[in-house]
C-alpha atoms as a PDB file:
ATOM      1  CA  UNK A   1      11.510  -7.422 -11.328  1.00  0.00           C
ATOM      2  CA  UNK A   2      13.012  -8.659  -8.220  1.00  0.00           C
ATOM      3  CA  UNK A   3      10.359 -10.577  -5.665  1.00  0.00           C
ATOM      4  CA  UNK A   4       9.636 -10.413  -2.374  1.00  0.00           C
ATOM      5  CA  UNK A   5       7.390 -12.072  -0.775  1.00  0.00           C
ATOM      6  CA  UNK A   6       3.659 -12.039   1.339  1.00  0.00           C
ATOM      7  CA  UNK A   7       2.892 -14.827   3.401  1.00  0.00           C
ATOM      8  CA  UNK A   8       3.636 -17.685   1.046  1.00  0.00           C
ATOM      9  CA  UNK A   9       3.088 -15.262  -2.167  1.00  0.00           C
ATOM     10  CA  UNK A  10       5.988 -13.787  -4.321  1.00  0.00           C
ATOM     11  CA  UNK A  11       4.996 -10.660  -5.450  1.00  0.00           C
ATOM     12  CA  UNK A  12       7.215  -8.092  -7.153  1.00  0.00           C
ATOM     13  CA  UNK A  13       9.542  -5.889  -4.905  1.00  0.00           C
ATOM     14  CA  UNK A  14       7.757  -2.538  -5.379  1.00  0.00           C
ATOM     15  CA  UNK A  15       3.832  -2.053  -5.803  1.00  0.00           C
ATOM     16  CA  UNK A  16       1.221  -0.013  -6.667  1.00  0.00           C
ATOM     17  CA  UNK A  17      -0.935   2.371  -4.488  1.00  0.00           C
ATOM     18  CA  UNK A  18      -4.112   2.436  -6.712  1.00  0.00           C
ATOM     19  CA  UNK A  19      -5.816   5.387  -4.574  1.00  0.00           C
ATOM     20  CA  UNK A  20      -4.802   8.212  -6.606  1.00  0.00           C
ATOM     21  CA  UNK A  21      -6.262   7.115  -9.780  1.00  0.00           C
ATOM     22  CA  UNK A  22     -10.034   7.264  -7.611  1.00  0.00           C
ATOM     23  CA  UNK A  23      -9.420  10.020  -5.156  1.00  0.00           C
ATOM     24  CA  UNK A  24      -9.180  13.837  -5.412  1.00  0.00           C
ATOM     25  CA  UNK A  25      -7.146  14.875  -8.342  1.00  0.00           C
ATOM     26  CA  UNK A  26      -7.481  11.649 -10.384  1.00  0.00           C
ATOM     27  CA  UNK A  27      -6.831  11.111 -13.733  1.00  0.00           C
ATOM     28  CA  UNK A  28      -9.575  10.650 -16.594  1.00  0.00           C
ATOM     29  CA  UNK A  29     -10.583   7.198 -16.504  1.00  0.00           C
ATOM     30  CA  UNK A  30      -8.250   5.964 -19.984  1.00  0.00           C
ATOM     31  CA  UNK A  31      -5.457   7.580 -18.352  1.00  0.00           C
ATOM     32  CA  UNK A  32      -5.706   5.529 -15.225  1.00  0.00           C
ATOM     33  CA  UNK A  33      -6.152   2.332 -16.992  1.00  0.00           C
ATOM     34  CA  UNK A  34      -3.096   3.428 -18.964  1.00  0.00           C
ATOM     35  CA  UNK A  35      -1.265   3.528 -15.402  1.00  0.00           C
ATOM     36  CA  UNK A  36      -2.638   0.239 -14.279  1.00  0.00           C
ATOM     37  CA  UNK A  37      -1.238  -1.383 -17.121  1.00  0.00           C
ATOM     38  CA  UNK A  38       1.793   0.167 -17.177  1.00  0.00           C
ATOM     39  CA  UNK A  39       2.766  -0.896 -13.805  1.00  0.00           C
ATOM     40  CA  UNK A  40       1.624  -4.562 -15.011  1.00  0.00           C
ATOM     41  CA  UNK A  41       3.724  -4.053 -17.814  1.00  0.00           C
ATOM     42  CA  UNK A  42       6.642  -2.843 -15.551  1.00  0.00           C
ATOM     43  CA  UNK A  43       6.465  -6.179 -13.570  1.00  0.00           C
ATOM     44  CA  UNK A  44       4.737  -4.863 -10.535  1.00  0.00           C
ATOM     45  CA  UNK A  45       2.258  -8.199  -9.322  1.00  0.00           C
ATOM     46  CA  UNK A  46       0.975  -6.186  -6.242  1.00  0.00           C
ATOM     47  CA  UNK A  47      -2.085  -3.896  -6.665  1.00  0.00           C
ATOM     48  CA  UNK A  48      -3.424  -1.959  -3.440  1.00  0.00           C
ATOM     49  CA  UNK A  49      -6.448  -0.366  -3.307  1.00  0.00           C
ATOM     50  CA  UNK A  50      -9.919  -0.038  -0.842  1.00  0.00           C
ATOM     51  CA  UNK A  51     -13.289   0.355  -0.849  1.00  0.00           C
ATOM     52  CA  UNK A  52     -12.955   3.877   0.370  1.00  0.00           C
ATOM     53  CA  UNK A  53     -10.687   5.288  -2.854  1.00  0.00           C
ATOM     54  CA  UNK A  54     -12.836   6.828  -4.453  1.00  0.00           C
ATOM     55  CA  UNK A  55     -14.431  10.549  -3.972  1.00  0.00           C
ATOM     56  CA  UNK A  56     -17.621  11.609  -3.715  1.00  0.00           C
ATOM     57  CA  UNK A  57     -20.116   9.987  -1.654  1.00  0.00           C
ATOM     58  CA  UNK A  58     -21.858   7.556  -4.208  1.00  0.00           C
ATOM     59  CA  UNK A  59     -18.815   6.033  -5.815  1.00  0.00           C
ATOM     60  CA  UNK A  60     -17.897   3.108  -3.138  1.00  0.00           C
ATOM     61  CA  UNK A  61     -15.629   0.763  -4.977  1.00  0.00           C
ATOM     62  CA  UNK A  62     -14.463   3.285  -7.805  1.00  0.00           C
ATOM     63  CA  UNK A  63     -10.738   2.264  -7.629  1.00  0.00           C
ATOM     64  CA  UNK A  64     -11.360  -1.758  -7.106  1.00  0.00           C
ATOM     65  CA  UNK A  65     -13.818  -1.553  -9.988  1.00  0.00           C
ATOM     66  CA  UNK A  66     -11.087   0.284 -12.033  1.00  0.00           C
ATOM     67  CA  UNK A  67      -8.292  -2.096 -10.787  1.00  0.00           C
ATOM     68  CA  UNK A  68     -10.850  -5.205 -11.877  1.00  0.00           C
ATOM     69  CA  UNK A  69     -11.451  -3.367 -15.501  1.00  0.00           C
ATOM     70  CA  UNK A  70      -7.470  -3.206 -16.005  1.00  0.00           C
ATOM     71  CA  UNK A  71      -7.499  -7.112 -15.090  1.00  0.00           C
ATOM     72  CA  UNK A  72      -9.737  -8.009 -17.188  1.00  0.00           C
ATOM     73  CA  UNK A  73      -8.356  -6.929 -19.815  1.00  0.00           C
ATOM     74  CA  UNK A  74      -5.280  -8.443 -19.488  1.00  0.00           C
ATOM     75  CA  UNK A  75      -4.393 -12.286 -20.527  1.00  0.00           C
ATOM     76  CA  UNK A  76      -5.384 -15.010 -17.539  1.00  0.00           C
ATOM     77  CA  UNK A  77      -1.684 -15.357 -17.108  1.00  0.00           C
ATOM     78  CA  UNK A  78      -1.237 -12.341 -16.179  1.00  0.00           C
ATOM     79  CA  UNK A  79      -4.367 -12.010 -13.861  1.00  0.00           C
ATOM     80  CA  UNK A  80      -3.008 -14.882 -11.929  1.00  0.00           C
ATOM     81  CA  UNK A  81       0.456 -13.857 -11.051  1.00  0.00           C
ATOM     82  CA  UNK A  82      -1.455 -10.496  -9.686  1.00  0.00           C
ATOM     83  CA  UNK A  83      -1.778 -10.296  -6.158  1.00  0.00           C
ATOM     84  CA  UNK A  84      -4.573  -7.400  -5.301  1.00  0.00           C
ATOM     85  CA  UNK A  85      -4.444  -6.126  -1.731  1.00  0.00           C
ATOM     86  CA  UNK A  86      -7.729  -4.373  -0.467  1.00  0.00           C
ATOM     87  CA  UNK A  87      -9.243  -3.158   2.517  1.00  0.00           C
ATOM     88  CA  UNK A  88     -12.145  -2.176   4.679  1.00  0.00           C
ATOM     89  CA  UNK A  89     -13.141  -0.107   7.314  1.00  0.00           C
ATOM     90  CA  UNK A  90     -13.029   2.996   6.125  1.00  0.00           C
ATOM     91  CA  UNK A  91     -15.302   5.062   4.674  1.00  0.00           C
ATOM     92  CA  UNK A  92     -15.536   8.624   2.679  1.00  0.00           C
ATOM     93  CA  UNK A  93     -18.717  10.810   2.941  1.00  0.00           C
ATOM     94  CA  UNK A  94     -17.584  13.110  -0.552  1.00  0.00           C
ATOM     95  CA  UNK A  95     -16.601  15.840   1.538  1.00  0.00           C
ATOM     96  CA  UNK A  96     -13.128  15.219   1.433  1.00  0.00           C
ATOM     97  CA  UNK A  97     -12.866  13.746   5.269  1.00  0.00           C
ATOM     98  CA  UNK A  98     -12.545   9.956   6.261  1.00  0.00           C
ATOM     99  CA  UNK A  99     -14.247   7.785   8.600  1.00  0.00           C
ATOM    100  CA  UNK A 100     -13.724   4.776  10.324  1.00  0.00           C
ATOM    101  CA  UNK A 101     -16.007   1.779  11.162  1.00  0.00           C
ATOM    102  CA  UNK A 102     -14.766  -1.174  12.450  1.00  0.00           C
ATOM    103  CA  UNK A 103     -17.574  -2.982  13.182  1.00  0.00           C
ATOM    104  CA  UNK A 104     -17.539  -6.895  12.242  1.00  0.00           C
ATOM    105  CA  UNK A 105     -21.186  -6.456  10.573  1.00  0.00           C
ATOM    106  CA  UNK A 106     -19.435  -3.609   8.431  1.00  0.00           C
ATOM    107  CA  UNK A 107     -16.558  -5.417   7.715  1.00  0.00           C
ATOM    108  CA  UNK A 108     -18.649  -8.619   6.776  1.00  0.00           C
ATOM    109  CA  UNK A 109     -20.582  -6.650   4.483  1.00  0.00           C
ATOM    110  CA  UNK A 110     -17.946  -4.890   3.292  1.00  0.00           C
ATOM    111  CA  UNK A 111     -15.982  -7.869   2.187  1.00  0.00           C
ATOM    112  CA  UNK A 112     -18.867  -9.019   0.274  1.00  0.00           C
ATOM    113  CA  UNK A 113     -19.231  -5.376  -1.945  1.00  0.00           C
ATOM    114  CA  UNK A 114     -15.196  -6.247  -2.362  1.00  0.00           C
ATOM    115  CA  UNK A 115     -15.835  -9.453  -3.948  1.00  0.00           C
ATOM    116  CA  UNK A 116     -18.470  -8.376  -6.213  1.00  0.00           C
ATOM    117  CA  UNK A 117     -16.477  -5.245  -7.449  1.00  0.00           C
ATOM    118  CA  UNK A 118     -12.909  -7.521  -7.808  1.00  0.00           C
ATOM    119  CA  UNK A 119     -15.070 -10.054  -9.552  1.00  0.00           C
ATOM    120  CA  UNK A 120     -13.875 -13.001  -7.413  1.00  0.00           C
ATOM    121  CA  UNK A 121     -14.593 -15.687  -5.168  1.00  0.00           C
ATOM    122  CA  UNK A 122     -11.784 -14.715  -2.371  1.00  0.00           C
ATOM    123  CA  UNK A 123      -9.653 -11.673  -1.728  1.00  0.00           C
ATOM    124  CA  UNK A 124      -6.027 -12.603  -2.187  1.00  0.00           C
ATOM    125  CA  UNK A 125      -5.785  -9.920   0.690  1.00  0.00           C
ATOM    126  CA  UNK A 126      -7.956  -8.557   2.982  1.00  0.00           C
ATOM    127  CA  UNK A 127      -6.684  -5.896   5.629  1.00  0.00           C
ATOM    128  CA  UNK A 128      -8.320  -4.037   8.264  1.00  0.00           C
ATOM    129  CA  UNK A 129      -7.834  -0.639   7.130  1.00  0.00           C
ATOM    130  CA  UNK A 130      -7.880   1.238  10.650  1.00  0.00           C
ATOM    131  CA  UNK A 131      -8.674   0.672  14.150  1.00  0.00           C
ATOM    132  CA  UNK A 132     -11.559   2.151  15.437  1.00  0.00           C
ATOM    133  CA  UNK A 133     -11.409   3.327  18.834  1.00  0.00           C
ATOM    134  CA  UNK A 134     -14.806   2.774  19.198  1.00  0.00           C
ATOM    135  CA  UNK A 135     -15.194  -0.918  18.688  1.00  0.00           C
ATOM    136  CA  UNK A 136     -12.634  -3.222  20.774  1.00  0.00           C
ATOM    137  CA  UNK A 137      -9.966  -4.385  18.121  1.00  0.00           C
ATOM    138  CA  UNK A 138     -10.619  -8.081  19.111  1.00  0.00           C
ATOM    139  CA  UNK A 139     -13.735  -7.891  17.702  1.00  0.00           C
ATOM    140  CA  UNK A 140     -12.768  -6.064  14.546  1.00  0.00           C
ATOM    141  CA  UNK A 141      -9.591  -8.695  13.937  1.00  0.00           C
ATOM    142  CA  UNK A 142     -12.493 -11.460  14.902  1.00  0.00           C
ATOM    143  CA  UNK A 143     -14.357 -10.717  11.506  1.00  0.00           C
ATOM    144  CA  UNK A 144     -11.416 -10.786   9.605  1.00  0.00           C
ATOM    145  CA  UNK A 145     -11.312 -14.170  10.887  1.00  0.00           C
ATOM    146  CA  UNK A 146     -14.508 -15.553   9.906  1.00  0.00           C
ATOM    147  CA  UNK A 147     -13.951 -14.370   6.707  1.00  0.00           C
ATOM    148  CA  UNK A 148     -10.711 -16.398   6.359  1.00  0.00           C
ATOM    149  CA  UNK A 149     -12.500 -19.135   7.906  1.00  0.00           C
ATOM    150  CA  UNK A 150     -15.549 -19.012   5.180  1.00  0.00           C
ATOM    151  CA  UNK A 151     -12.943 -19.015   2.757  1.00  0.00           C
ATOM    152  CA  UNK A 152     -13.695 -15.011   1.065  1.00  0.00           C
ATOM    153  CA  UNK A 153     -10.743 -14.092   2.297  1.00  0.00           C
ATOM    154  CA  UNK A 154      -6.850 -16.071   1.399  1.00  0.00           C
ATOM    155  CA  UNK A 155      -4.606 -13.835   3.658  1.00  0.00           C
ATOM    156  CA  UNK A 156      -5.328 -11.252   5.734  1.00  0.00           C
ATOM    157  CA  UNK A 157      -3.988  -7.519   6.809  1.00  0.00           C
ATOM    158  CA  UNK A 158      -3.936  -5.216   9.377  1.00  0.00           C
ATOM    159  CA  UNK A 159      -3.089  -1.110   8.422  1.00  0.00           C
ATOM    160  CA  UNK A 160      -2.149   1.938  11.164  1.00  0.00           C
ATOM    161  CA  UNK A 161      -1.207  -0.142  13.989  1.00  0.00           C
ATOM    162  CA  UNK A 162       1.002  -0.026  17.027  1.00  0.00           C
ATOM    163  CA  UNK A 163       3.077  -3.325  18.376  1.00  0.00           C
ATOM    164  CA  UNK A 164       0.349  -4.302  20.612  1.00  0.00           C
ATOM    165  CA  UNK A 165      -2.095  -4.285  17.917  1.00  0.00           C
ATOM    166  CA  UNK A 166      -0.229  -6.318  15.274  1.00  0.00           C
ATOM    167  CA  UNK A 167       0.663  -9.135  18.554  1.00  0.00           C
ATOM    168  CA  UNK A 168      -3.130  -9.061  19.354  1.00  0.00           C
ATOM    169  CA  UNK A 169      -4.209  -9.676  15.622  1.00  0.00           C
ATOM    170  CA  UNK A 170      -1.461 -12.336  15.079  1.00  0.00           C
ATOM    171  CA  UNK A 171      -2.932 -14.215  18.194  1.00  0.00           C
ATOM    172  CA  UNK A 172      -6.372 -14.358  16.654  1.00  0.00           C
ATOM    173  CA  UNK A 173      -5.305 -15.070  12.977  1.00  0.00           C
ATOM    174  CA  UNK A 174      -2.414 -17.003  13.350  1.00  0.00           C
ATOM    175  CA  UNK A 175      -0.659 -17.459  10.437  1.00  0.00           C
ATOM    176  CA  UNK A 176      -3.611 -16.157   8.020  1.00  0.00           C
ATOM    177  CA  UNK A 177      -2.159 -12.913   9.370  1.00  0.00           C
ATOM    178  CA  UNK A 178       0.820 -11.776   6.679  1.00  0.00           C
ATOM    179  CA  UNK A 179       1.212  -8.154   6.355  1.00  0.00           C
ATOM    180  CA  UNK A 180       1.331  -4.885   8.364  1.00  0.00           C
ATOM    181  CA  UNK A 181       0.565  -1.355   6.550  1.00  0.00           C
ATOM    182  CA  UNK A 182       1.733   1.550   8.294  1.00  0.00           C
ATOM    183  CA  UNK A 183       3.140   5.149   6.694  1.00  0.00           C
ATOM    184  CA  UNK A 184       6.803   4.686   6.635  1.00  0.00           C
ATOM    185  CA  UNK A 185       8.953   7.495   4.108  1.00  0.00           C
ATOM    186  CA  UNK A 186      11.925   9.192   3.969  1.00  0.00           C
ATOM    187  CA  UNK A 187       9.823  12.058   6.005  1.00  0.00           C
ATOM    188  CA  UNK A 188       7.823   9.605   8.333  1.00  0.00           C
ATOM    189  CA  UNK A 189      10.001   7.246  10.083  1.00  0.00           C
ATOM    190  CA  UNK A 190       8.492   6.880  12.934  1.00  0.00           C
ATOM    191  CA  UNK A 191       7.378   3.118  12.081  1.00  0.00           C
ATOM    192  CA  UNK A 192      10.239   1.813  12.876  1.00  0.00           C
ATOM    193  CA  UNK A 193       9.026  -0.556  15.822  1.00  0.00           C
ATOM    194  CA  UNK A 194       6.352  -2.177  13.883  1.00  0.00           C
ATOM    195  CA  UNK A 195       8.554  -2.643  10.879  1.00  0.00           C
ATOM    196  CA  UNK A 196      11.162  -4.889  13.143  1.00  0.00           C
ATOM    197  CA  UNK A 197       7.791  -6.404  14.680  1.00  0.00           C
ATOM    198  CA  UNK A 198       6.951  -7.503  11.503  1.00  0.00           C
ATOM    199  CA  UNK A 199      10.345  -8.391  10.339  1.00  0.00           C
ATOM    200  CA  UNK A 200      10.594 -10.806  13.907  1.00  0.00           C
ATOM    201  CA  UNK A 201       7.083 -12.131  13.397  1.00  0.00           C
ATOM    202  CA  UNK A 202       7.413 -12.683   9.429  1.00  0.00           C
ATOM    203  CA  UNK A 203       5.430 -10.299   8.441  1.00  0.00           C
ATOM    204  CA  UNK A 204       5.510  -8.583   5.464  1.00  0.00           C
ATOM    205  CA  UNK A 205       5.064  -4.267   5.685  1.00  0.00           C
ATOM    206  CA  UNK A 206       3.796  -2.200   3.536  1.00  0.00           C
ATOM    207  CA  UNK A 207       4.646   1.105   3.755  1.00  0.00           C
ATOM    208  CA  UNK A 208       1.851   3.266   2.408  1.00  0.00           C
ATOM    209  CA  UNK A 209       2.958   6.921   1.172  1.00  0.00           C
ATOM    210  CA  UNK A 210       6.668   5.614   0.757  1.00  0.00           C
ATOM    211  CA  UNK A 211       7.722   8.786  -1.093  1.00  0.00           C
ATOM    212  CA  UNK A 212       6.802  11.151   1.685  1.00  0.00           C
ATOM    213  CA  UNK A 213       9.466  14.047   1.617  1.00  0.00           C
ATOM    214  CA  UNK A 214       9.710  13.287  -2.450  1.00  0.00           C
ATOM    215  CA  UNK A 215       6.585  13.977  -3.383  1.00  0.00           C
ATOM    216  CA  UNK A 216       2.996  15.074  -1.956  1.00  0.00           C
ATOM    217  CA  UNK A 217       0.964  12.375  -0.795  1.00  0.00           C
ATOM    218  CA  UNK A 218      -2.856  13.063  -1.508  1.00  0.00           C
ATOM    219  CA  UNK A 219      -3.437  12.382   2.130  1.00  0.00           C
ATOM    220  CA  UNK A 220      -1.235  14.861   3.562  1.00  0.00           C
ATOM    221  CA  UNK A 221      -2.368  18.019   5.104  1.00  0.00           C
ATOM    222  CA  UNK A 222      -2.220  20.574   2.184  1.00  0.00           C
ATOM    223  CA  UNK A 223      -1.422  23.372   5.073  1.00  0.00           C
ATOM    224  CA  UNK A 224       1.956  21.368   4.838  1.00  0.00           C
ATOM    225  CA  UNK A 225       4.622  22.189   2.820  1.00  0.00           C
ATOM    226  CA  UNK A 226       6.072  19.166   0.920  1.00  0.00           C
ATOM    227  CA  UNK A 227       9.210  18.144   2.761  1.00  0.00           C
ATOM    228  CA  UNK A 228      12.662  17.332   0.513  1.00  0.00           C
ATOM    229  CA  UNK A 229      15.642  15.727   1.526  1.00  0.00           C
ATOM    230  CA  UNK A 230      18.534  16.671   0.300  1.00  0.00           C
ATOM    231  CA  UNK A 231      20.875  13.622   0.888  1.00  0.00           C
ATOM    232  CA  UNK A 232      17.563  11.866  -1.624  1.00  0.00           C
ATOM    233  CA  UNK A 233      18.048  14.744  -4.704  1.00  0.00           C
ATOM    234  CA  UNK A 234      22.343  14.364  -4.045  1.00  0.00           C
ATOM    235  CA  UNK A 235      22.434  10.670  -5.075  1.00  0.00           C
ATOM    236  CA  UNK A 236      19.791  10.761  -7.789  1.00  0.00           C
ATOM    237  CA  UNK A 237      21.708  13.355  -9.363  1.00  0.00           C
ATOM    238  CA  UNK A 238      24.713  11.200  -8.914  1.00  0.00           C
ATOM    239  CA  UNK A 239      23.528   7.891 -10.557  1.00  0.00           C
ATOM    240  CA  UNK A 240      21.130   9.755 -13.143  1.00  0.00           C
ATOM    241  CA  UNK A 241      17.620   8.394 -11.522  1.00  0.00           C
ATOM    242  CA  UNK A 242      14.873  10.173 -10.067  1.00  0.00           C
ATOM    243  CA  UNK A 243      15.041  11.307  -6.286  1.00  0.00           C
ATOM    244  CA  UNK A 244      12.089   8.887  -6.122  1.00  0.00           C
ATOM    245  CA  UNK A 245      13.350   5.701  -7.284  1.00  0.00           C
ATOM    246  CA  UNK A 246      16.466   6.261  -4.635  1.00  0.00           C
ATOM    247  CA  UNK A 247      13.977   6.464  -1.977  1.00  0.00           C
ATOM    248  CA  UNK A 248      12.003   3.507  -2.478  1.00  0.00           C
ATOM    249  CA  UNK A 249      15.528   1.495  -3.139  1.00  0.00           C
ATOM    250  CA  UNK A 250      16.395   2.971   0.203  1.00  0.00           C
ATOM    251  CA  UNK A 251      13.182   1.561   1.955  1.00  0.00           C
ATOM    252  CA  UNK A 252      13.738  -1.980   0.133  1.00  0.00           C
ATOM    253  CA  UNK A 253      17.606  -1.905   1.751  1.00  0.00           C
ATOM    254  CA  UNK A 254      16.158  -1.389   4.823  1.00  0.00           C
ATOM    255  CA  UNK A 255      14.164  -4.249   5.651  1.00  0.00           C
ATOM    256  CA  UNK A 256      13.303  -7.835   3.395  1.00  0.00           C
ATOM    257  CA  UNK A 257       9.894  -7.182   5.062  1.00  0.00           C
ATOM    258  CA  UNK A 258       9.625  -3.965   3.275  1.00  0.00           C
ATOM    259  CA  UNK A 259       7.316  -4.179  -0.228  1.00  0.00           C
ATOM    260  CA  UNK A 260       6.699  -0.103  -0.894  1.00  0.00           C
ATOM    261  CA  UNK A 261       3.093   0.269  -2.352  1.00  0.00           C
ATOM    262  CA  UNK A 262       3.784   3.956  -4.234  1.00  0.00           C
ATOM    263  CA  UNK A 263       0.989   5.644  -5.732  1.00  0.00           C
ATOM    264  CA  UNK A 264       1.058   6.625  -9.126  1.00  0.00           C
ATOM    265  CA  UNK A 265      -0.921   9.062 -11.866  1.00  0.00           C
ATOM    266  CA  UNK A 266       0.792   8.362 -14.843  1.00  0.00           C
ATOM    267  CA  UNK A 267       2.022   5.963 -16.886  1.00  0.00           C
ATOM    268  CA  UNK A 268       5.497   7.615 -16.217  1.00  0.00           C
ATOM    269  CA  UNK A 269       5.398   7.517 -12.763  1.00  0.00           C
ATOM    270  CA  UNK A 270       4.944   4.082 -12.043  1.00  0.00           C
ATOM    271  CA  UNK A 271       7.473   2.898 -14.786  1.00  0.00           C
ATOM    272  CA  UNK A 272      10.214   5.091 -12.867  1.00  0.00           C
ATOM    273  CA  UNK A 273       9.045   3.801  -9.423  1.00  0.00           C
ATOM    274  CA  UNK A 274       9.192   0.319 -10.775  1.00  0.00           C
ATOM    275  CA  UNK A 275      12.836   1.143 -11.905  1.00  0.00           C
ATOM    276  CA  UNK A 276      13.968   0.989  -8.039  1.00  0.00           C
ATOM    277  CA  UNK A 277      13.686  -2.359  -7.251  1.00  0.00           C
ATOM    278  CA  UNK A 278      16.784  -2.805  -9.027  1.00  0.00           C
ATOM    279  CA  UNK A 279      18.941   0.381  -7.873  1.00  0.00           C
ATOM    280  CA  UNK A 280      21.435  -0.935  -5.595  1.00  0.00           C
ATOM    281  CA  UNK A 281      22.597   1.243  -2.927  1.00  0.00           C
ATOM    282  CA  UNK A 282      25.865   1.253  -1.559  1.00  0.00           C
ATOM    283  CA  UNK A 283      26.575   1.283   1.996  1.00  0.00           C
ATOM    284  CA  UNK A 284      27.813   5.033   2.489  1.00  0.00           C
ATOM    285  CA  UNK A 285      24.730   5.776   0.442  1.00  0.00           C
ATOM    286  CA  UNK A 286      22.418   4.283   2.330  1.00  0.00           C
ATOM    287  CA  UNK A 287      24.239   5.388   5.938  1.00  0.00           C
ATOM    288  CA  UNK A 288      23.551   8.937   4.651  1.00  0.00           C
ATOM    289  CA  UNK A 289      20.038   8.430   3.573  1.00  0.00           C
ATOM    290  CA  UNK A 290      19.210   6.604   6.609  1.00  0.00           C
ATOM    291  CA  UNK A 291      20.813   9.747   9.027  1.00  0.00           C
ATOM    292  CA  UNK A 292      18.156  12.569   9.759  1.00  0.00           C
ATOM    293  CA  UNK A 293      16.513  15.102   7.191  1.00  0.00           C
ATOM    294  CA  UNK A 294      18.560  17.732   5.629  1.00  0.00           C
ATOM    295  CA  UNK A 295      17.415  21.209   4.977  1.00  0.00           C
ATOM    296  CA  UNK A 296      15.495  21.617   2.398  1.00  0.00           C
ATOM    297  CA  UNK A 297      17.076  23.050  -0.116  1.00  0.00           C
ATOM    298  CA  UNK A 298      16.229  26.227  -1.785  1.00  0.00           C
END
């Protein structure tokens, strides 16, 4: 698969969003680690996932403890080339809402549950999951790092940010600071700022629910109805591929920052979202992708 790369890591083009094997609606527990491998298999060398997928209140960890079973059960070769992405600072109480605590004691200790679950001495990449309005974000990008600096953490994150945010965390981290996470899809565009930020300050972004307006994200608001663009579903049909794969090729033609993290059920799915790192848009293509939503069609 095609590389691009985080901080001074190459890591394969497209990803995978681990939270849906853990979350609401998750597959039995064979089927995800048929999906984890799959995506190995596929070439994909990024993994993201968080102390907080998982679902009901006593489960912390779930999906890093299910993304460390897959590892370990592949060859050390393969382990190694894997770059696993996780996060803190979030938490879910089981009754379907999320909370957020950005407090450097929670972060410490959350960091340390990581590294037990992922079996491993460092994270290969820590982010702040959320600001919390209630704790000044200095102090919340401070713990990230002394975690760098006590060597439990090899890169470092920050997710759901504005410009000022991502500035303020790159003064305190400095160049341990190598990736922005913000919700960026062919329905949600409205990222754009932070994406160039990142691009200017060589950041790499990772654009969580990338196929929002393709398909449901389990985060959206299930009042919502699922949003499709036509202009995506035109040029699938066109070059024979899923409306999927065109929009994550779109996202990678947009920016060399951009490394789409899409989450995945099955086996299937992640094979065919895998398939778009090397879909090649032309530019008419990607000038009508890029112009505002169509109706949806009927």
């Amino acid at each position: 698969m095609r590389q691009r790369t985080i901080g001074g890591t190459s890591v394969s083009a497209i990803g995978l969003g681990a939270m849906p094997l853990s979350v609401e609606g998750r597959p039995d527990e064979e089927t995800a680690l048929a999906t984890l491998h799959a995506a190995l298999d596929a070439g994909v060398t990024l993994i993201d996932t968080a102390d907080s997928y998982h679902w009901h209140s006593a489960e912390v960890g779930h999906n890093e403890r299910l993304v460390a079973r897959a590892l370990a059960e592949r060859p050390a070769a393969d382990r190694a080339a894997v770059l696993v992405a996780t996060k803190g600072g979030r938490g879910r109480p089981g009754d379907g809402s999320w909370t957020v605590d950005g407090r450097p004691e929670h972060l410490r200790h959350a960091c340390e549950g990581s590294l037990r679950r992922l079996g491993t001495e460092a994270v290969g990449l820590y982010q702040l999951h959320k600001p919390d309005p209630r704790v000044p974000w200095a102090e919340s990008v401070g713990a990230l790092r002394e975690l760098v600096d006590a060597g439990k953490v090899r890169a470092a994150g920050v997710s759901n940010v504005d410009e000022q945010q991502i500035l303020t965390a790159r003064e305190i981290l400095g160049p341990a600071l190598v990736s922005v996470q913000n919700r960026f899809s062919p329905a949600v565009r409205t990222a754009g700022p932070e994406l160039r930020l990142s691009e200017r300050l060589g950041l790499a972004f990772l654009p969580w629910s990338p196929l929002g307006g393709l398909a449901r994200s389990v985060l959206d608001d299930p009042a919502d109805r699922a949003a499709t663009a036509g202009a995506f579903h035109r040029i699938a049909a066109a070059r024979g591929v899923s409306p999927q794969q065109v929009g994550l090729a779109w996202l990678l033609a947009l920016s060399p920052a951009m490394v789409p993290i899409p989450g995945a059920r099955r086996s299937t799915s992640i094979r065919d979202s895998a398939a778009a790192a090397d879909l090649d848009l032309d530019p008419a293509e990607l000038a009508e992708l890029s112009a505002p939503f169509d109706e949806v069609p009927s």
